[in-house]
PDB file of N, CA and C in Angstrom:
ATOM      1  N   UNK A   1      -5.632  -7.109  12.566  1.00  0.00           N
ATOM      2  CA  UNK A   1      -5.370  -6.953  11.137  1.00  0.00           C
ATOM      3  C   UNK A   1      -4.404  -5.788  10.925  1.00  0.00           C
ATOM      4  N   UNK A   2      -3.332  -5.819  10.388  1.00  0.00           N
ATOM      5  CA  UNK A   2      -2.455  -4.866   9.850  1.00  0.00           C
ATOM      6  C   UNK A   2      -2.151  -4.371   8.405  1.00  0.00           C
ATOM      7  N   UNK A   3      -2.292  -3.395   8.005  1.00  0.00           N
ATOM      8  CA  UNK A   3      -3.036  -2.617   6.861  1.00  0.00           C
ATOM      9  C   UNK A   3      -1.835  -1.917   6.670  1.00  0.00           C
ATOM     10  N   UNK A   4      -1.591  -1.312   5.660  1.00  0.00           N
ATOM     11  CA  UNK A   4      -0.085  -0.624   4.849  1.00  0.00           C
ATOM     12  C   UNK A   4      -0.181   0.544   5.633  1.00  0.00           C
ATOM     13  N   UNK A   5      -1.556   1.235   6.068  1.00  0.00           N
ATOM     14  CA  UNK A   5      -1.209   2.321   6.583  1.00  0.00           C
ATOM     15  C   UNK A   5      -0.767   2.264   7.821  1.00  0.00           C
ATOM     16  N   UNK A   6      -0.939   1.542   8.681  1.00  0.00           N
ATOM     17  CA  UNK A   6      -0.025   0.991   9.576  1.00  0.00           C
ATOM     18  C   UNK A   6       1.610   0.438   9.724  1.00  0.00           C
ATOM     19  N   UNK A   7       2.320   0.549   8.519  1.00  0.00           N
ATOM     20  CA  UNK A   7       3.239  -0.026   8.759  1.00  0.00           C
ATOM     21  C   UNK A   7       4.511   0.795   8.870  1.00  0.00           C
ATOM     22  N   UNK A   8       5.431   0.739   9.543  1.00  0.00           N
ATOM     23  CA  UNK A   8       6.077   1.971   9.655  1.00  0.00           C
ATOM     24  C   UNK A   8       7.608   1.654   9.172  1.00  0.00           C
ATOM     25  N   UNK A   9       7.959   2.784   8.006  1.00  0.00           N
ATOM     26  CA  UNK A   9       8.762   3.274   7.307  1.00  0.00           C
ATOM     27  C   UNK A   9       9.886   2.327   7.478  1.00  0.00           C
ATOM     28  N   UNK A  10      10.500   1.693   6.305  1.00  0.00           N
ATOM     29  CA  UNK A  10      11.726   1.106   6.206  1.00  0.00           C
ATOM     30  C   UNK A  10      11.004  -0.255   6.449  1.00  0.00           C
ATOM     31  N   UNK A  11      10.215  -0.672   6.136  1.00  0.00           N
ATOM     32  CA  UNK A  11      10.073  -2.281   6.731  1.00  0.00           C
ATOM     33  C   UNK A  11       9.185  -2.778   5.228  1.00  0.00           C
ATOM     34  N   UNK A  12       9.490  -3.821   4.612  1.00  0.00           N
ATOM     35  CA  UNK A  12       8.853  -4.423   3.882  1.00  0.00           C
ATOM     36  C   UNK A  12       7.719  -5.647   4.214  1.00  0.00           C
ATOM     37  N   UNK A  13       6.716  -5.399   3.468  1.00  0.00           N
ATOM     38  CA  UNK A  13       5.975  -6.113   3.470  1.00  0.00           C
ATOM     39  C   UNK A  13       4.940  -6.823   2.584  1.00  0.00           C
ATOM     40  N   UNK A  14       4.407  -8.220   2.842  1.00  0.00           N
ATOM     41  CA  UNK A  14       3.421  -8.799   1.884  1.00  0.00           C
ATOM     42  C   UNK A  14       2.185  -8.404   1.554  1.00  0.00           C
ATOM     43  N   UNK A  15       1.854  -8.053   0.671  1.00  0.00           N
ATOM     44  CA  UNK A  15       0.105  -8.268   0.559  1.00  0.00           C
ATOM     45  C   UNK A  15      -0.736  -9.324   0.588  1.00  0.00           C
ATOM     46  N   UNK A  16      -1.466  -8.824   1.612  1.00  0.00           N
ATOM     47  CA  UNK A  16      -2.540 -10.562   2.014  1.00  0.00           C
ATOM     48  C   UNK A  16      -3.528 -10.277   1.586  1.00  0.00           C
ATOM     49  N   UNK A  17      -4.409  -9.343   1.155  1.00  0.00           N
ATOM     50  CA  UNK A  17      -5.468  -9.288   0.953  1.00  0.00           C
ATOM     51  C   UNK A  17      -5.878  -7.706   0.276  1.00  0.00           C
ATOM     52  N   UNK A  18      -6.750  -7.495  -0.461  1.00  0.00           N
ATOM     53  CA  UNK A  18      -7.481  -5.878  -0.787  1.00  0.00           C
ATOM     54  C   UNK A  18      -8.764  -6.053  -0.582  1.00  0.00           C
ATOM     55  N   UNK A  19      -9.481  -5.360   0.484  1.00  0.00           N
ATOM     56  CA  UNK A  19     -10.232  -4.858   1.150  1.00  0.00           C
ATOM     57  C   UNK A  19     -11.344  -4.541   0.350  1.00  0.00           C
ATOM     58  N   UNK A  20     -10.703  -3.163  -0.436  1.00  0.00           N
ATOM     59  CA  UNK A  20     -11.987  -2.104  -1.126  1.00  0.00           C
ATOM     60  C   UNK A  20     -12.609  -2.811  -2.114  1.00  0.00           C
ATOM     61  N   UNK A  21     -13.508  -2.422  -2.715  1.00  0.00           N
ATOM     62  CA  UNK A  21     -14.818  -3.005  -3.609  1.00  0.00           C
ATOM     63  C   UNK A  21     -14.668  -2.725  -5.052  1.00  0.00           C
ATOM     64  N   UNK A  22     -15.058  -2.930  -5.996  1.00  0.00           N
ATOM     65  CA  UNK A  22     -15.276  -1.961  -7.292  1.00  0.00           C
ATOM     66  C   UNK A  22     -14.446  -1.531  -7.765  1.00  0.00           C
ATOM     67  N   UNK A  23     -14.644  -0.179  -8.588  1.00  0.00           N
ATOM     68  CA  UNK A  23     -13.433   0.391  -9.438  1.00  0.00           C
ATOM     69  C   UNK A  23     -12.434   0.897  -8.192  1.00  0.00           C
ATOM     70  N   UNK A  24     -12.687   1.154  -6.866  1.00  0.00           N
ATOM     71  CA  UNK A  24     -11.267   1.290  -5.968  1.00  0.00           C
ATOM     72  C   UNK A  24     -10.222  -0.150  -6.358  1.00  0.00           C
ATOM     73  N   UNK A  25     -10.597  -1.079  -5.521  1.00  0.00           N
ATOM     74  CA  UNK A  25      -9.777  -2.373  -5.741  1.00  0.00           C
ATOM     75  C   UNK A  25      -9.614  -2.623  -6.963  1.00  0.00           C
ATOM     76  N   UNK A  26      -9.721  -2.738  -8.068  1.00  0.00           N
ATOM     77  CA  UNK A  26      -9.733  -2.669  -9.607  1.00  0.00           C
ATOM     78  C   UNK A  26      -8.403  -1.280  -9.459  1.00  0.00           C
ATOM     79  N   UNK A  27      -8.814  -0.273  -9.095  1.00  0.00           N
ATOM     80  CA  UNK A  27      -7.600   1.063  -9.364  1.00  0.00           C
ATOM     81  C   UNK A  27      -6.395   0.392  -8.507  1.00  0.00           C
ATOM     82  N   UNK A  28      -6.508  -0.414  -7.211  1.00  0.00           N
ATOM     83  CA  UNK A  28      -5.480  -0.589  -6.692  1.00  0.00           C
ATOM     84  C   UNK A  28      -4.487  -1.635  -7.333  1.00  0.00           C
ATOM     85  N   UNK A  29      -5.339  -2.810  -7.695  1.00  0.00           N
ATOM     86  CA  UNK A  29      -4.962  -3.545  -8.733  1.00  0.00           C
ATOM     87  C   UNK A  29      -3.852  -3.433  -9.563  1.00  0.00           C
ATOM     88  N   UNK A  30      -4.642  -1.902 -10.787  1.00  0.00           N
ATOM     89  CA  UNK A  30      -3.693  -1.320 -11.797  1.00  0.00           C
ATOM     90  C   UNK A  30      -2.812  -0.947 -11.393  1.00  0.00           C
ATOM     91  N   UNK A  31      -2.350  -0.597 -10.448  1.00  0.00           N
ATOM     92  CA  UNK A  31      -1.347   0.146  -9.868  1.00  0.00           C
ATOM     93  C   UNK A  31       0.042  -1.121  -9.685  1.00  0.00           C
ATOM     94  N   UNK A  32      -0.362  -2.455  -9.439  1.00  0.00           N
ATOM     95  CA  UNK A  32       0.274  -3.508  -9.279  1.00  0.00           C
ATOM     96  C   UNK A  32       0.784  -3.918  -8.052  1.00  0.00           C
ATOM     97  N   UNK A  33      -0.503  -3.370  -7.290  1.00  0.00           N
ATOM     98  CA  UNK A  33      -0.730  -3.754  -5.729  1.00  0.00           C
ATOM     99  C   UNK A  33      -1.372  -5.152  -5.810  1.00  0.00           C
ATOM    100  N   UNK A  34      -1.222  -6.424  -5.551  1.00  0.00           N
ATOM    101  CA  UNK A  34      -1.975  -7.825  -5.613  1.00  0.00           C
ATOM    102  C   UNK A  34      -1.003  -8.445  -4.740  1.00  0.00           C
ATOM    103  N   UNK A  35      -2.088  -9.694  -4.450  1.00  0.00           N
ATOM    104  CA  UNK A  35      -1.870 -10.371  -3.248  1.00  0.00           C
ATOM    105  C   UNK A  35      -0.904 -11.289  -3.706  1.00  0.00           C
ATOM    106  N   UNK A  36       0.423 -11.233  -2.582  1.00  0.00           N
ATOM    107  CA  UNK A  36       1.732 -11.747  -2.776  1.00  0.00           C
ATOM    108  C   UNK A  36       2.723 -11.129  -2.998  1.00  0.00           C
ATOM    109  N   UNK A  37       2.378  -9.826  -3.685  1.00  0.00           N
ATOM    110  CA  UNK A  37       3.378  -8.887  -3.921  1.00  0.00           C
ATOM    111  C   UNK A  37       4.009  -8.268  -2.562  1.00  0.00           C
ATOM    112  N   UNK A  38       5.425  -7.962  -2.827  1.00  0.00           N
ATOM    113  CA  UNK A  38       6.226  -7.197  -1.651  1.00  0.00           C
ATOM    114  C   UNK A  38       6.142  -5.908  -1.736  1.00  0.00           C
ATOM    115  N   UNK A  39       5.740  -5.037  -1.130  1.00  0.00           N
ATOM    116  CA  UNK A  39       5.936  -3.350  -0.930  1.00  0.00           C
ATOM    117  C   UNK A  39       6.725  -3.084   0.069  1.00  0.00           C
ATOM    118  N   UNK A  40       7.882  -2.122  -0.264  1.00  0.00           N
ATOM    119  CA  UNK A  40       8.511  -2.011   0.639  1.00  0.00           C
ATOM    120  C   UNK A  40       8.001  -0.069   1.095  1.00  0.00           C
ATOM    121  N   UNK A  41       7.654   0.360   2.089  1.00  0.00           N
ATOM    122  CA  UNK A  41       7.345   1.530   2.426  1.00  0.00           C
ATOM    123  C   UNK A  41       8.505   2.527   2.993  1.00  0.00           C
ATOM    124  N   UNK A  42       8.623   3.511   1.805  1.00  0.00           N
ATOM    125  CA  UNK A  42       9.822   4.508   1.794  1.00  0.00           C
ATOM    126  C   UNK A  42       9.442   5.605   2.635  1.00  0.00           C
ATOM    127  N   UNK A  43       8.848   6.234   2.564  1.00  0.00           N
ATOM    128  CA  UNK A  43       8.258   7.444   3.871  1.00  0.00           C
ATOM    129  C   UNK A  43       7.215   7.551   3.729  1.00  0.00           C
ATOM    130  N   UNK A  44       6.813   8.955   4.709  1.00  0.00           N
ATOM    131  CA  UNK A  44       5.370   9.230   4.675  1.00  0.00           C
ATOM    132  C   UNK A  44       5.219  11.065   4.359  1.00  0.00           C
ATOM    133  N   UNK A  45       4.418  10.975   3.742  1.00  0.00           N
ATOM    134  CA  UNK A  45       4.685  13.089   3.661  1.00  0.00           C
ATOM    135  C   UNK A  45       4.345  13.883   4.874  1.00  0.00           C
ATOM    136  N   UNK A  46       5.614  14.537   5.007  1.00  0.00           N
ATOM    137  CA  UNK A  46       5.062  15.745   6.306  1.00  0.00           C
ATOM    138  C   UNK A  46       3.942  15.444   6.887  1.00  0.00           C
ATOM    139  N   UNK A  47       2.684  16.107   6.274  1.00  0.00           N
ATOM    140  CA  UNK A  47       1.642  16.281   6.938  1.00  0.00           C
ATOM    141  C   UNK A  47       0.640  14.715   6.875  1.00  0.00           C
ATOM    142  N   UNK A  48       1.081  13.460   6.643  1.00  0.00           N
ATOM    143  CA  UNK A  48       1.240  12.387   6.746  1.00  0.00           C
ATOM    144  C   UNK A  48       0.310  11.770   6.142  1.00  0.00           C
ATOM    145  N   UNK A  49      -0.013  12.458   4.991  1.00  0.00           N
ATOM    146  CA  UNK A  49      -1.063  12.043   3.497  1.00  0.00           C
ATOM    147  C   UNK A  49      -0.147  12.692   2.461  1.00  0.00           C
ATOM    148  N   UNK A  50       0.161  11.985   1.660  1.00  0.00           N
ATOM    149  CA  UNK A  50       0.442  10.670   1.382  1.00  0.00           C
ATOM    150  C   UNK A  50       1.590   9.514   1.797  1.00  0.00           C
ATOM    151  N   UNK A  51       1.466   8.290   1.521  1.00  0.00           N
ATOM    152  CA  UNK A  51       2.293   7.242   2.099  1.00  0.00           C
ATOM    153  C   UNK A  51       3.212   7.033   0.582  1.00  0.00           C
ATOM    154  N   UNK A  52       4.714   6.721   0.624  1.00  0.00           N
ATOM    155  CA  UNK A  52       5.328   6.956  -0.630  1.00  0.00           C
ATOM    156  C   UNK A  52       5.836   5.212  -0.644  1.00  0.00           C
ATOM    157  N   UNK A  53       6.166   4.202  -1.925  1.00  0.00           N
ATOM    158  CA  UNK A  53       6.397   3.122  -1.280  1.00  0.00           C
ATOM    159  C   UNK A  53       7.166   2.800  -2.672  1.00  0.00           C
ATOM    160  N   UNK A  54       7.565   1.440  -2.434  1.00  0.00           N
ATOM    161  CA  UNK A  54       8.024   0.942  -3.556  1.00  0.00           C
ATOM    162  C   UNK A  54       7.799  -0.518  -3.990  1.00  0.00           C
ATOM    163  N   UNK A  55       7.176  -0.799  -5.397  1.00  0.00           N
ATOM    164  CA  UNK A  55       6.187  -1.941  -5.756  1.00  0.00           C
ATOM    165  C   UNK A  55       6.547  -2.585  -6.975  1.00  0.00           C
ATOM    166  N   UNK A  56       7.182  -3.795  -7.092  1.00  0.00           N
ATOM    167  CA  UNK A  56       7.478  -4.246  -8.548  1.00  0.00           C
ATOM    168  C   UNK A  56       8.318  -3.429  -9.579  1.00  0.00           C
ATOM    169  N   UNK A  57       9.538  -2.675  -8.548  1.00  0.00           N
ATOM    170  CA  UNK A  57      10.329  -1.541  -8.643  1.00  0.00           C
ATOM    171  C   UNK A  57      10.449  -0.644  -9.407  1.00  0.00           C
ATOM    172  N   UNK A  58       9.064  -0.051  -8.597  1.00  0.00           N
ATOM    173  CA  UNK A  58       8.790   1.692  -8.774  1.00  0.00           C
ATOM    174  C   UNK A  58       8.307   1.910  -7.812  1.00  0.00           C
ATOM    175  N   UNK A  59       8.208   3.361  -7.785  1.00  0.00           N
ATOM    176  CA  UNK A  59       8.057   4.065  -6.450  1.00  0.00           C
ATOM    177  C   UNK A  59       7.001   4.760  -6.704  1.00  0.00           C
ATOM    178  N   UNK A  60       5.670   4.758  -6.164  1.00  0.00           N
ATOM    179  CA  UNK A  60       4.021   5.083  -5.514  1.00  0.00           C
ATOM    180  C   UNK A  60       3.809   5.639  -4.801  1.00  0.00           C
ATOM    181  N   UNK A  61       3.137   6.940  -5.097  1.00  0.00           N
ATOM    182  CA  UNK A  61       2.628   7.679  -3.619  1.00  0.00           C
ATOM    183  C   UNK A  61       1.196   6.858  -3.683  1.00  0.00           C
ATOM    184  N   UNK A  62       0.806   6.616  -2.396  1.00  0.00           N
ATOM    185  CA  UNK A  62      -0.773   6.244  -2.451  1.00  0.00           C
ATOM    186  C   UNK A  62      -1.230   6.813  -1.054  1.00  0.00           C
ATOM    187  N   UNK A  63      -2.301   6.883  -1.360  1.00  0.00           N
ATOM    188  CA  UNK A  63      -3.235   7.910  -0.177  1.00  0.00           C
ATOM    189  C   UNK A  63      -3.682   6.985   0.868  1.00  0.00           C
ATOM    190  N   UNK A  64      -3.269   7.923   2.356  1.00  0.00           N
ATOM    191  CA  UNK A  64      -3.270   6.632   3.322  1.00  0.00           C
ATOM    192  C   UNK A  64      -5.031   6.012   3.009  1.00  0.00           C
ATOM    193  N   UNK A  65      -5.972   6.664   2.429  1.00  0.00           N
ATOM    194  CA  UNK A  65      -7.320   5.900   2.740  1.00  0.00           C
ATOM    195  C   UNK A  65      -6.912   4.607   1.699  1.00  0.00           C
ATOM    196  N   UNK A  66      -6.548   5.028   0.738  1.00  0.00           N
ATOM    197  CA  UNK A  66      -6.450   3.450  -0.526  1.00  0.00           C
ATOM    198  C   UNK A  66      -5.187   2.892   0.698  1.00  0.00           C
ATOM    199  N   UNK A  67      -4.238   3.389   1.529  1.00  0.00           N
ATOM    200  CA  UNK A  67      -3.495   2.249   1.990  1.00  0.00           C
ATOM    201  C   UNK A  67      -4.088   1.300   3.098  1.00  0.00           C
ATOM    202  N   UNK A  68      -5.266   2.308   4.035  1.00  0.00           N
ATOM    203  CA  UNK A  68      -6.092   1.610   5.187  1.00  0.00           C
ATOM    204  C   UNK A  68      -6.961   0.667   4.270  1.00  0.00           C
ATOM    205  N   UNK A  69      -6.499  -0.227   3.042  1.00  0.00           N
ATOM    206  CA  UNK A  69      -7.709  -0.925   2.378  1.00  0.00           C
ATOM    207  C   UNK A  69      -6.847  -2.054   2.334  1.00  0.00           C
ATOM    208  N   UNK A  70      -5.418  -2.198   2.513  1.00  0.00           N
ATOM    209  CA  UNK A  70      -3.951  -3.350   1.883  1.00  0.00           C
ATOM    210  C   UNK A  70      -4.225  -3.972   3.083  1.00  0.00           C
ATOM    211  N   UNK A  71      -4.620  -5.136   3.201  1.00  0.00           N
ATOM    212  CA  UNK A  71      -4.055  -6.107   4.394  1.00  0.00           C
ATOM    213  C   UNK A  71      -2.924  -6.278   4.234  1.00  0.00           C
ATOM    214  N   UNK A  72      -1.691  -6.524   4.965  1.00  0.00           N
ATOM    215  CA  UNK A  72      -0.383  -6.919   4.749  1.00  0.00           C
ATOM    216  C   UNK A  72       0.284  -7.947   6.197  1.00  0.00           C
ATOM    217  N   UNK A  73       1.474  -8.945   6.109  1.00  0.00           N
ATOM    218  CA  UNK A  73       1.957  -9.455   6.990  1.00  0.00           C
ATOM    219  C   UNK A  73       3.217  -9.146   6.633  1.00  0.00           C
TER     220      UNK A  73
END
């Protein structure tokens, strides 16, 4: 399984699935993370929390734990 926080910088990818439960997946949701959507992943910060990306064109920092939750292909 390959997860957003896994994916490394400059490479776009699909969302297959959200993982987390409750008001997490609901917050990831709002954000306009859903399955089918393309994220393309712009860097990662220095100390390599947070992951910075770009989604339904805007640009998202999200925290690698909400990103270890994105299935992606």
């Amino acid at each position: 399984m390959k997860t957003l926080k896994t994916t490394v910088c400059g490479n776009t990818v699909k969302i297959v699935k959200l993982l987390g439960e409750g008001a997490v997946k609901r917050r990831i949701m709002d954000m306009g993370i859903t399955k089918g959507t393309e994220v393309y992943v712009r860097k990662v910060a220095p100390l390599g929390d947070p992951l910075e990306i770009t989604v339904r064109g805007y640009e998202l920092s999200l925290r690698m734990e909400d990103a270890n939750l994105i299935e992606v292909e």
